[in-house]
Protein backbone atom coordinates (compact mmCIF):
# COMPACT_ATOMS: atom_id res chain seq x y z
CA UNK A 1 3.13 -15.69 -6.57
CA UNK A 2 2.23 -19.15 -7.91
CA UNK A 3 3.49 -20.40 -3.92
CA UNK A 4 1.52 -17.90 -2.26
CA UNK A 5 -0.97 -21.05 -0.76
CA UNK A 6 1.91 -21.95 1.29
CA UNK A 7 2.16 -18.78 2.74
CA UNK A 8 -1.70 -18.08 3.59
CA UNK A 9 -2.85 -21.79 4.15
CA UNK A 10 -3.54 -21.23 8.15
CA UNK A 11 -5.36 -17.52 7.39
CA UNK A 12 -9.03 -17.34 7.89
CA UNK A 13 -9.38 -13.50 7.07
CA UNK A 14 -7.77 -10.86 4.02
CA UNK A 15 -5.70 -9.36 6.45
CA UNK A 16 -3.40 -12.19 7.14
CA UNK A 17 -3.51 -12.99 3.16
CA UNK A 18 -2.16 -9.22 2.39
CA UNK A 19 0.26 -9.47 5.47
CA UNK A 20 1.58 -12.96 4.05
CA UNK A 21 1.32 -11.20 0.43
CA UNK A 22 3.11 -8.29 1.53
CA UNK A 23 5.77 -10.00 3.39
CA UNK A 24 6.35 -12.53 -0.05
CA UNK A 25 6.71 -9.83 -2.50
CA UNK A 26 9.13 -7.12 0.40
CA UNK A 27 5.84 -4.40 -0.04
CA UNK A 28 4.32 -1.89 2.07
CA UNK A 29 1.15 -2.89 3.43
CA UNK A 30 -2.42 -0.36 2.95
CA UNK A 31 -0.05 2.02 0.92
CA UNK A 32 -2.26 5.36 0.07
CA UNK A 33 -2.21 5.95 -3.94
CA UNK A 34 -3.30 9.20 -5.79
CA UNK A 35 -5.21 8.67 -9.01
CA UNK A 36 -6.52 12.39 -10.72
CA UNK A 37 -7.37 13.66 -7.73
CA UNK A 38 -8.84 10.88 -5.80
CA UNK A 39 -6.91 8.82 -3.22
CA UNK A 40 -7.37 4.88 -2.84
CA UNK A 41 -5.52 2.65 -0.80
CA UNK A 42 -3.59 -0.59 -2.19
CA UNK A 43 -3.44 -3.21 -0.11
CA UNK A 44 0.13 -3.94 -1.01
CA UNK A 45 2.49 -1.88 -2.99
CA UNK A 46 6.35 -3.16 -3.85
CA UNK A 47 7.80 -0.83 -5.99
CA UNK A 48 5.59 0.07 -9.48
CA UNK A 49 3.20 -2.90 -8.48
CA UNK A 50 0.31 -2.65 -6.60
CA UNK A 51 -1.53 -5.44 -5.23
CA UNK A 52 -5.43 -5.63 -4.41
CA UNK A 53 -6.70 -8.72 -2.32
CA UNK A 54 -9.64 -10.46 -2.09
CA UNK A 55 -10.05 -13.64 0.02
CA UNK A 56 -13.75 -15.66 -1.00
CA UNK A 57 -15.02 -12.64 -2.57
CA UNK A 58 -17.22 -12.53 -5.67
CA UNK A 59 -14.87 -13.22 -9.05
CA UNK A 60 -15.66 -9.19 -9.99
CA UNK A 61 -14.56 -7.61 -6.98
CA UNK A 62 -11.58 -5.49 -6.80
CA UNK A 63 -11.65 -4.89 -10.59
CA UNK A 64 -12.70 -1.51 -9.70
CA UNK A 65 -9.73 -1.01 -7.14
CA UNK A 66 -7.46 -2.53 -9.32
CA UNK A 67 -8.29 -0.12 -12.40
CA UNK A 68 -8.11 2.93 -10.63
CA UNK A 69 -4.27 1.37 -8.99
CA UNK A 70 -3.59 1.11 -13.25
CA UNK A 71 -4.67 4.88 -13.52
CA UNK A 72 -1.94 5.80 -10.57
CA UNK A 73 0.58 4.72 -13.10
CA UNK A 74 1.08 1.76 -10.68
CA UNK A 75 1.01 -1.95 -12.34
CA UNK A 76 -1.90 -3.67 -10.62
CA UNK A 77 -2.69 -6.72 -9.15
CA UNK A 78 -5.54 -8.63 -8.67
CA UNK A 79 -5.11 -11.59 -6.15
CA UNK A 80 -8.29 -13.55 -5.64
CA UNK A 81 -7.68 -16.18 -2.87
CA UNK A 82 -10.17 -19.33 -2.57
CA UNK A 83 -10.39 -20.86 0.66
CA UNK A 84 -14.04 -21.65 1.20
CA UNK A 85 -14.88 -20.94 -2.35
CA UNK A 86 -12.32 -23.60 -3.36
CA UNK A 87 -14.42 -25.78 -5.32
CA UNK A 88 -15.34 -23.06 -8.04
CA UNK A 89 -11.69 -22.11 -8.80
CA UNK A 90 -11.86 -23.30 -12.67
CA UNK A 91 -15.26 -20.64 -13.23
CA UNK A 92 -13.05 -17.76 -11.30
CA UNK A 93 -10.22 -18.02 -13.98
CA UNK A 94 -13.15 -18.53 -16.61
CA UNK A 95 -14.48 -15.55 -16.34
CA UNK A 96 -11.57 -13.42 -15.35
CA UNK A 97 -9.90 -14.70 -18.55
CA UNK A 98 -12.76 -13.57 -20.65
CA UNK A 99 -12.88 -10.37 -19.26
CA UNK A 100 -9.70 -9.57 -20.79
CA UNK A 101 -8.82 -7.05 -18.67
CA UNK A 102 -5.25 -4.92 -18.35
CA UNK A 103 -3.83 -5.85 -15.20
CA UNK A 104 -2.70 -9.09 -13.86
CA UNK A 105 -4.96 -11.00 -12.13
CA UNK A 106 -3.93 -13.90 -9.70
CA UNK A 107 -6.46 -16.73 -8.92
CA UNK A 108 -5.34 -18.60 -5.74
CA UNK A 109 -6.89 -21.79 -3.65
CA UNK A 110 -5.66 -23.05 -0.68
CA UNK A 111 -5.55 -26.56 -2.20
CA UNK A 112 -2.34 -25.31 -4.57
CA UNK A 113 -4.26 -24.50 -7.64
CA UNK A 114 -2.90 -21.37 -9.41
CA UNK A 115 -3.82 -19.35 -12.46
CA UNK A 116 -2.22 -16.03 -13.85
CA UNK A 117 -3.81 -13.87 -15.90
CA UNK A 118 -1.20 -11.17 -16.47
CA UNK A 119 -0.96 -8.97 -20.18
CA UNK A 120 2.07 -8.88 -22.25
């Protein structure tokens, strides 16, 4: 994961970052996933992981998706990619880091910067 920039430095849009994702980790792209009764689409499953992407969204987006991926019995994913947002990649992993939530979250800029947050 930590290369993924070199993979999704010419996409402009979160499709191309989950194909590029989904083509890096050999997964299934918009893979439907049953959680107690209600169905919710990852946009990448390989295996037991599932993967939820966000490109320039707000630092709390996808928890939500990526929760509800956990309560599948699937281990989820977070991957927040910062193209445009770039310049606040240190307040991203900040925050996400306090959160201290259960599932592994990825914080990716363009530039090459990395950060993962994953649990034990």
């Amino acid at each position: 994961m930590e290369r993924l920039h070199l993979y999704i430095q010419h996409c402009v849009d979160e499709r191309c970052v989950r194909d590029e994702l989904a083509a890096l980790v050999r997964g299934r792209r918009e893979v439907e996933v049953r959680a107690h009764g209600l169905t919710v689409r990852a946009d990448v499953a390989a295996g037991s992981e599932a993967y939820e992407v966000k490109l320039d969204a707000e630092p709390h987006d996808g928890v939500g998706q990526a929760l509800v991926l956990k309560a599948a019995g699937l281990r989820p994913h977070l991957v927040h990619v910062l193209r445009e947002r770039a310049d606040l990649f240190e307040k991203y992993v900040q925050l996400l880091k306090a959160l201290r939530l259960d599932i592994c979250i990825h914080v990716v800029a363009v530039d090459g910067r990395y950060a993962s947050l994953c649990p034990p």
